[in-house]
Protein backbone atom coordinates (compact mmCIF):
# COMPACT_ATOMS: atom_id res chain seq x y z
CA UNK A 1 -28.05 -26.77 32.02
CA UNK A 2 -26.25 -24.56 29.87
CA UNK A 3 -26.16 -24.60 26.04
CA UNK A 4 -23.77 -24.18 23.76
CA UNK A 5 -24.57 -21.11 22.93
CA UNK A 6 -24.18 -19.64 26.22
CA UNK A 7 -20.86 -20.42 26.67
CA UNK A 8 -18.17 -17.81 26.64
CA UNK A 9 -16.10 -17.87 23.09
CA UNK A 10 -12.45 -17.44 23.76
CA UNK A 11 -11.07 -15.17 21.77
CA UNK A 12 -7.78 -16.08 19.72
CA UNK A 13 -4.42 -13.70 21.33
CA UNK A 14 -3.24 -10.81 18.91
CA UNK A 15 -0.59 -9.04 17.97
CA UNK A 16 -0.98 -6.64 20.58
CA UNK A 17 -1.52 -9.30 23.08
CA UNK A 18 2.04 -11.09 22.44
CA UNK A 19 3.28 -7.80 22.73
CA UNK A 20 2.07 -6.85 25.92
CA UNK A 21 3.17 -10.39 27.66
CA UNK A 22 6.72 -9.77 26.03
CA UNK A 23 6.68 -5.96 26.96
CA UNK A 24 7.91 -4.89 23.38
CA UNK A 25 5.39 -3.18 20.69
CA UNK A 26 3.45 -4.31 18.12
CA UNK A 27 5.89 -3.76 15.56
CA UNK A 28 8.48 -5.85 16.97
CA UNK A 29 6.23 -8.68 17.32
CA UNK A 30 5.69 -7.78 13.64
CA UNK A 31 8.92 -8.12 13.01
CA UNK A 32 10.34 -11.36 15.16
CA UNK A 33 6.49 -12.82 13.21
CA UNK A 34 8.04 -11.97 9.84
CA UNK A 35 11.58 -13.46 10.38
CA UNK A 36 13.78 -10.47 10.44
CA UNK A 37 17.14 -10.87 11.54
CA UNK A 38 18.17 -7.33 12.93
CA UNK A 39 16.19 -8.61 16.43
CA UNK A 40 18.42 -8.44 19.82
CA UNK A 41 17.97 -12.04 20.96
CA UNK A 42 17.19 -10.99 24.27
CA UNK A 43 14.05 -9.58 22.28
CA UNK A 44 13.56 -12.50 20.48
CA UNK A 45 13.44 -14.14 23.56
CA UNK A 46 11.06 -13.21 25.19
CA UNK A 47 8.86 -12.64 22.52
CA UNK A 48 8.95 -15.96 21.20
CA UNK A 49 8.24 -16.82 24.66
CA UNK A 50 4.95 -15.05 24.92
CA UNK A 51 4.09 -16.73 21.29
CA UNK A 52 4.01 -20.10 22.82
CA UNK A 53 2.42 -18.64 26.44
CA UNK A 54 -0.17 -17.03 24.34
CA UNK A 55 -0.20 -19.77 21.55
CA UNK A 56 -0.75 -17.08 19.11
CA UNK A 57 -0.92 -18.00 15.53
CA UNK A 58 -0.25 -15.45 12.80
CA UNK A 59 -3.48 -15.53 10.38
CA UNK A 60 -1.70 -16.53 7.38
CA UNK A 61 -4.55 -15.96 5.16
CA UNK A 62 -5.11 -12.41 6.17
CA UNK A 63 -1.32 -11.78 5.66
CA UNK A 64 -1.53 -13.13 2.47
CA UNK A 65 -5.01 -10.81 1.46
CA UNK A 66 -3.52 -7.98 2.89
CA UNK A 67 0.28 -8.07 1.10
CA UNK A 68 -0.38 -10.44 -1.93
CA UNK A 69 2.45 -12.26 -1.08
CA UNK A 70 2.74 -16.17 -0.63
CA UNK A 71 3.69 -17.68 3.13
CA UNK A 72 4.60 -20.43 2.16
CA UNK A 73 8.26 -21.94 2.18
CA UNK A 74 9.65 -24.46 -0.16
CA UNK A 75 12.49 -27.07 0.90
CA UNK A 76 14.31 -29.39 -1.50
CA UNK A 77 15.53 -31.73 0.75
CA UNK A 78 16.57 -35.54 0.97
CA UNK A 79 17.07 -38.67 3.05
CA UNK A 80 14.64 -37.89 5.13
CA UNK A 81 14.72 -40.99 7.13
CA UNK A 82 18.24 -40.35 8.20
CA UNK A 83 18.71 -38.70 11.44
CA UNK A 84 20.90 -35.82 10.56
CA UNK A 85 18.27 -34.13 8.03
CA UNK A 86 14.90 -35.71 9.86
CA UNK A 87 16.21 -33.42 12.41
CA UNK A 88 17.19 -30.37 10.70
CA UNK A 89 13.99 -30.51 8.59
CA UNK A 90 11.83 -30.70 11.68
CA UNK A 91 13.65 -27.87 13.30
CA UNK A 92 13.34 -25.63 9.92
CA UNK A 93 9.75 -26.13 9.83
CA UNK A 94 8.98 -25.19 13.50
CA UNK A 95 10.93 -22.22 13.09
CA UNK A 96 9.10 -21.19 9.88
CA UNK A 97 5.65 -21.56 11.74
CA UNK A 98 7.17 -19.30 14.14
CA UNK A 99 7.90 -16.86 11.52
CA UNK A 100 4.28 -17.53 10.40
CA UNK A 101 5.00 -19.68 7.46
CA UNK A 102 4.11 -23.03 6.61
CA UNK A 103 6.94 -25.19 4.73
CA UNK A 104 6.39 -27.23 1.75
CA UNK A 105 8.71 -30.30 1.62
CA UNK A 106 9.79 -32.09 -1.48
CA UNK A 107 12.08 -34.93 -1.23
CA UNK A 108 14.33 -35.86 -3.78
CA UNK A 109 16.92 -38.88 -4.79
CA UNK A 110 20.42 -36.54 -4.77
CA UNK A 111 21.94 -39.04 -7.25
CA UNK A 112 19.15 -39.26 -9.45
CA UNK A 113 19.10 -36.30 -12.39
CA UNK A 114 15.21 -37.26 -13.32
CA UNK A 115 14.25 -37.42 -9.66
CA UNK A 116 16.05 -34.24 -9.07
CA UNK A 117 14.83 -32.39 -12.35
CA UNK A 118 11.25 -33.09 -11.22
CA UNK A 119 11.46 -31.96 -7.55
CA UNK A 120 12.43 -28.46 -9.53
CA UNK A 121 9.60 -28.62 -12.06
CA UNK A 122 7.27 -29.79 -8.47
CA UNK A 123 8.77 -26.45 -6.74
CA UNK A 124 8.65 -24.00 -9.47
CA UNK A 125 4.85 -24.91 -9.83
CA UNK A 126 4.18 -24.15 -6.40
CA UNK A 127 3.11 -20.23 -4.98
CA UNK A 128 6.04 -19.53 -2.62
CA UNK A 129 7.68 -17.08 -0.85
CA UNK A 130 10.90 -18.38 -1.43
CA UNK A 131 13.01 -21.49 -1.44
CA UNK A 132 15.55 -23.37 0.75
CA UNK A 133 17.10 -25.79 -1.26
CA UNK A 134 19.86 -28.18 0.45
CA UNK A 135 22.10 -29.57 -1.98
CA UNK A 136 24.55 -32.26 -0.90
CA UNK A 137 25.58 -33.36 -4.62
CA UNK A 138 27.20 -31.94 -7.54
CA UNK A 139 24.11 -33.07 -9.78
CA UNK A 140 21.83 -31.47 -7.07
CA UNK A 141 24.20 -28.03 -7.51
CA UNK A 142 24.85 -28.35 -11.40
CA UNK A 143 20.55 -28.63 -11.93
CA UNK A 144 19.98 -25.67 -9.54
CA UNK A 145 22.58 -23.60 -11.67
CA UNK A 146 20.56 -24.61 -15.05
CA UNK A 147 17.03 -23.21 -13.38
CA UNK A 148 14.98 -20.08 -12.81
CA UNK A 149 13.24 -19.44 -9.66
CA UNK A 150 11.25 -16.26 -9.45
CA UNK A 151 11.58 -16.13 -5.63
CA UNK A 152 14.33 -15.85 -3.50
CA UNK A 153 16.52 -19.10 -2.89
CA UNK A 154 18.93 -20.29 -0.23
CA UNK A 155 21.41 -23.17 -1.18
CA UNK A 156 22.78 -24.80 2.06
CA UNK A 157 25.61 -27.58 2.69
CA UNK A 158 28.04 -28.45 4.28
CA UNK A 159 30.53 -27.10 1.72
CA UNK A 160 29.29 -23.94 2.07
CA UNK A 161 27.77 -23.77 5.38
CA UNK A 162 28.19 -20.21 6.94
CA UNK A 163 31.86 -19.58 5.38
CA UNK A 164 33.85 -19.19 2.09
CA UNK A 165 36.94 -21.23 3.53
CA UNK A 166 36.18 -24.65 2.65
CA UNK A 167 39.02 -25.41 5.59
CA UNK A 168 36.20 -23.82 8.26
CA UNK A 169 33.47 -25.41 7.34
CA UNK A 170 31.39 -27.76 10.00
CA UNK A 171 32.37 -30.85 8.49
CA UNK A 172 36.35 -29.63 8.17
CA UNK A 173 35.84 -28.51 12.06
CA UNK A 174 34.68 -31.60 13.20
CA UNK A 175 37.23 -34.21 10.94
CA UNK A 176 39.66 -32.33 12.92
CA UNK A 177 38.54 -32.68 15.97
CA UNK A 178 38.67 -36.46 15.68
CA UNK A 179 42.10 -36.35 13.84
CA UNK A 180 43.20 -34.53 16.90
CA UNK A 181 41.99 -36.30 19.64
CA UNK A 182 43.36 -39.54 17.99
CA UNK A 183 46.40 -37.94 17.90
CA UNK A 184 46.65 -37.19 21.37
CA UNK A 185 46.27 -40.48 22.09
CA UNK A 186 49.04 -41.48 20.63
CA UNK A 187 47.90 -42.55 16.89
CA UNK A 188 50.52 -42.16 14.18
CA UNK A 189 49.18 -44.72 11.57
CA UNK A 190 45.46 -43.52 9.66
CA UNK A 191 42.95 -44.98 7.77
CA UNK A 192 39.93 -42.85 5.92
CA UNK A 193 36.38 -44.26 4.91
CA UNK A 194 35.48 -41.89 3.21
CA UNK A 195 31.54 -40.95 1.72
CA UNK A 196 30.67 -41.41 -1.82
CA UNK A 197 31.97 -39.36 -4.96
CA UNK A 198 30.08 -36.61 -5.86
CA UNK A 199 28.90 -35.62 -2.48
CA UNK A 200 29.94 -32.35 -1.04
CA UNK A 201 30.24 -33.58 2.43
CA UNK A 202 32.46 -36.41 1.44
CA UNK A 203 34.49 -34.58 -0.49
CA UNK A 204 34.92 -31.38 2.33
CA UNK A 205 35.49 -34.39 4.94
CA UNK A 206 38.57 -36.35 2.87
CA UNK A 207 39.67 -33.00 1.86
CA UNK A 208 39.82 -31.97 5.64
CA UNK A 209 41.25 -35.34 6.72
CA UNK A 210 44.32 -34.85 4.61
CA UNK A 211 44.92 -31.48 5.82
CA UNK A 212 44.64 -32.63 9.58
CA UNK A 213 47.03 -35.50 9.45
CA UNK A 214 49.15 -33.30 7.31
CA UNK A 215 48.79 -30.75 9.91
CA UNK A 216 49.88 -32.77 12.88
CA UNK A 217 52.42 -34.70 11.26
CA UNK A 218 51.04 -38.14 11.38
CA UNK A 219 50.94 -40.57 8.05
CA UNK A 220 47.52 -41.81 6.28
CA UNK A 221 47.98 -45.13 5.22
CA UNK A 222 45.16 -44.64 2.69
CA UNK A 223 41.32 -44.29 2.32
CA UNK A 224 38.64 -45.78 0.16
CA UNK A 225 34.93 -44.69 -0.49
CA UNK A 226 32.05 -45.67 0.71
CA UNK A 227 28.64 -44.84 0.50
CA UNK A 228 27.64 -43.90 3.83
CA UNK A 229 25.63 -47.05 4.02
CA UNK A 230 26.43 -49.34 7.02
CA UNK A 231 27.27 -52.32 4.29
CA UNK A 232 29.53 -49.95 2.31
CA UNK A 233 31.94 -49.81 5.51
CA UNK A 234 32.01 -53.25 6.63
CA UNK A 235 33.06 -54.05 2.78
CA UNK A 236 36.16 -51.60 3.28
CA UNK A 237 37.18 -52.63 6.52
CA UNK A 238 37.32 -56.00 4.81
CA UNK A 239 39.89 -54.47 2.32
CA UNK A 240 41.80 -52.94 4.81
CA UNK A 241 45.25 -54.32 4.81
CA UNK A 242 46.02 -55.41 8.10
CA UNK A 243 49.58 -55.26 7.24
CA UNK A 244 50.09 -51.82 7.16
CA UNK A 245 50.23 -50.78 10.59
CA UNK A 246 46.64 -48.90 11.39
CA UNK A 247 45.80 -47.86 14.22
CA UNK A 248 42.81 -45.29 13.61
CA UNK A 249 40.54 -45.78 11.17
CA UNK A 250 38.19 -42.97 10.75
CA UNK A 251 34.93 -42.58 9.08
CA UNK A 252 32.98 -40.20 7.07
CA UNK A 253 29.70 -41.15 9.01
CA UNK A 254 28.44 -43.56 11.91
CA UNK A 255 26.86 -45.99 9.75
CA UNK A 256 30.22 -46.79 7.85
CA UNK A 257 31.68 -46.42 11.10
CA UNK A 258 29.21 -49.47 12.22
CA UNK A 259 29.82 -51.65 9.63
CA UNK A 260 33.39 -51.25 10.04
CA UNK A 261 33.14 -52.37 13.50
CA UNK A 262 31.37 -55.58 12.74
CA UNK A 263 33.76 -56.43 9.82
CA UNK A 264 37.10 -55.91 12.13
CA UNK A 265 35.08 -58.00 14.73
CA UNK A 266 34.82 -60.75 12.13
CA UNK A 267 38.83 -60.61 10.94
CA UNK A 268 39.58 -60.66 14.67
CA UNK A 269 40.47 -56.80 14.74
CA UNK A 270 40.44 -55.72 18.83
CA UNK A 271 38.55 -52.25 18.72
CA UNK A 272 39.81 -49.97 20.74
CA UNK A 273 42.72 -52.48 21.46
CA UNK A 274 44.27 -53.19 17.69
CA UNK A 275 42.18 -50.58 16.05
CA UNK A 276 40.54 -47.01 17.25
CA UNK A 277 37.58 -46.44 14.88
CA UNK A 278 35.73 -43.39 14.89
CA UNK A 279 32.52 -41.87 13.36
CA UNK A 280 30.51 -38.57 12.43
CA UNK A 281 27.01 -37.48 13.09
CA UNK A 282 26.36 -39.06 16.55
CA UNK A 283 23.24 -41.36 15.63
CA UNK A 284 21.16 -41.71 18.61
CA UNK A 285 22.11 -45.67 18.00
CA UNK A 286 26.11 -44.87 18.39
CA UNK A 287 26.24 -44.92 22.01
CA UNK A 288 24.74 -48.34 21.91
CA UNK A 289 27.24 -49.89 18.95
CA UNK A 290 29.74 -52.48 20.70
CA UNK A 291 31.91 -50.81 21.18
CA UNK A 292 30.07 -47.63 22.11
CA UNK A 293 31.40 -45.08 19.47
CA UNK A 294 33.96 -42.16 19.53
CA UNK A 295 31.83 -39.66 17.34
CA UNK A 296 31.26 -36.11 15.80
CA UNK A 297 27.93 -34.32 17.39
CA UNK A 298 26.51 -31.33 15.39
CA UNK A 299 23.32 -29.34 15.92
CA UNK A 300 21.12 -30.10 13.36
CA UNK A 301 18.23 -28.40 15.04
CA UNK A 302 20.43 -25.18 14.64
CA UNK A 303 21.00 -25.94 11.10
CA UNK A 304 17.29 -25.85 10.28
CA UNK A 305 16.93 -22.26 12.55
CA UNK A 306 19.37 -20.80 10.82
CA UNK A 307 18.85 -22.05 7.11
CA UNK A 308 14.79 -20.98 7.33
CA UNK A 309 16.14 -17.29 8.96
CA UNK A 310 18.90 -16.65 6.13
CA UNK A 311 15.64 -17.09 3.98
CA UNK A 312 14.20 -14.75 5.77
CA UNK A 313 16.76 -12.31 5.49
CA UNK A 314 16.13 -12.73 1.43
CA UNK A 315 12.54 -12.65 1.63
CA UNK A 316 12.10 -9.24 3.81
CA UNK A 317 14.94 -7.10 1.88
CA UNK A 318 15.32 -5.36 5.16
CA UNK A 319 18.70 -6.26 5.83
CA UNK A 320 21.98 -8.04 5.12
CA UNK A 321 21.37 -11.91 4.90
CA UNK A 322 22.14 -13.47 8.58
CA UNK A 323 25.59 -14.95 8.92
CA UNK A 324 24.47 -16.61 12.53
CA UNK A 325 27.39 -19.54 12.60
CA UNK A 326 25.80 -22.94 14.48
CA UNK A 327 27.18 -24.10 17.16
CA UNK A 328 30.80 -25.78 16.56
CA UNK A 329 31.27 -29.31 16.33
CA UNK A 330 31.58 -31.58 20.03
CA UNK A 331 33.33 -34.65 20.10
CA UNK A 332 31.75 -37.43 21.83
CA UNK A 333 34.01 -39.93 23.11
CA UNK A 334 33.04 -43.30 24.23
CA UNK A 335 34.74 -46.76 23.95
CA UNK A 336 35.96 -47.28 20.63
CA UNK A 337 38.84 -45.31 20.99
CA UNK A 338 41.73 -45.69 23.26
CA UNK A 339 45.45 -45.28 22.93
CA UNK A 340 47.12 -47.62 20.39
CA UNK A 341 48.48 -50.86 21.29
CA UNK A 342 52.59 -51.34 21.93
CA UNK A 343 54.52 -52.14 19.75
């Protein structure tokens, strides 16, 4: 019988050994390791690929000896239950362990100026490296401006996602998509639901709403707020005046979108047949609403890449901060819209 202590150890892969499955030195392992963005992604490629063949697993603690410098990552994020961030939170944090960091998540209430004050005081207490800090409110954006961080910080949202035209931004890309596939079905008539006040993204999206119908000469009978809450658009589809000739209602999210759909249901509102509505975000429930809903898709896994590598790009000093765009906006559409009735 043999004992434990004649068993073979296995020894944990290198640096040298990721870098002889990829076929690249050292010091590009080094480098893809430490997030630097002026990688071919060919490169990249394939040595991410031997990372995961290998499982090799920077010692963080060494790193950290040998340089004196913190790997860890801080996130401010929020609504973490909600698919959209759940799923660019979980994609920033696997790429950050790739980079051989570990990310430290604070939540925070973006419409709450305590809440949000002590998610700062929380971070700033905390040895980082640097900070990502996702702001989708103006109170999240006015307390950033107030504090000092002694690291490096990245703000990211979608008013300011990857651009400095507020008319290219992701959400502007994708409320134009829908605007124009309505459109070439025929719609004339609009109505907006539009997210709450205050919010970036609800303010890029009406914003980019009014230019798109303006755009394609087509009339907006109007929009109200909600608060991207399911309840919030089944209230204003309750308000909507039936009398004024809609025949595309679009909103700022799918949950509005959802309660919308139940609330025309109620007032005996045909959707597609009376009514088109349409959503954003593409909820993996939106396919199963009744009717299955005409969406926005966006790739929140690339988000979370590419917020935790322009961080990166801070952190090392080596190079210009990465302006790697994500992927455009898709439209998805299913069966809640459909040409407008006849008149």
């Amino acid at each position: 019988m043999t004992g434990a202590a004649d068993r073979p150890v296995l020894k944990a892969p290198t640096l040298y050994d990721v870098a002889k499955v990829a076929g690249v030195s050292h010091q590009t392992v080094s480098r893809v390791v430490k997030g630097h963005t002026n990688i071919g992604p060919e490169i990249r490629e394939r040595v991410d690929a031997a990372i995961i063949q290998l499982n090799y697993k920077p010692n963080l603690l060494a790193r950290s000896l040998a340089t004196s410098r913190s790997h860890r990552i801080g996130a401010l994020v929020y609504e973490l239950l909600e698919s959209g961030p759940s799923k660019v939170m979980e994609s920033a944090s696997k790429r950050a362990r790739e980079a051989g960091y570990l990310l430290d998540i604070v939540s925070l209430d973006p419409e709450d100026d305590g809440g949000i004050a002590q998610a700062i005081s929380l971070i700033n207490q905390t040895e980082l490296a640097g900070l990502i800090a996702f702001t989708p409110t103006d109170r999240v954006v006015e307390a950033l401006k107030h504090s000092s961080f002694l690291v490096p910080i990245s703000l990211e949202s979608e008013a300011n996602d990857w651009t400095d035209d507020p008319s290219e931004t992701m959400g502007a890309a994708g409320v134009d998509l829908m605007v124009q596939h309505l459109t070439e079905l025929g719609h004339e008539r609009f109505f907006h639901i539009s997210g709450p006040e205050g919010w970036l993204a609800a303010r890029g999206r009406a914003q980019a709403y009014d230019r798109a119908v303006e755009a394609r000469g087509v009339r907006s009978m109007g929009q109200t707020a909600g608060n991207w809450s399911a309840r919030s658009g089944y209230d204003a589809a309750h308000r909507l005046p039936l009398d004024l000739g809609v025949t595309a209602l679009v909103a700022a999210n799918d949950q509005m979108a959802l309660g919308a759909l139940a609330a025309l249901h109620e007032r005996g509102v045909s959707v597609p047949g009376d009514i088109s509505v349409v959503g954003f975000d593409d909820i993996p429930e939106s396919r199963f609403f009744r009717p299955a809903l005409t969406t926005v898709r966006f790739d929140f896994a690339q988000q979370g890449r590419t917020a935790v590598d322009r961080l990166l790009a801070r952190i090392g000093g080596d190079g210009p901060v990465s302006q790697i765009a994500p992927s455009p906006p898709t439209i998805i559409v299913r069966a809640s819209s459909a040409p407008p009735p006849r008149a």
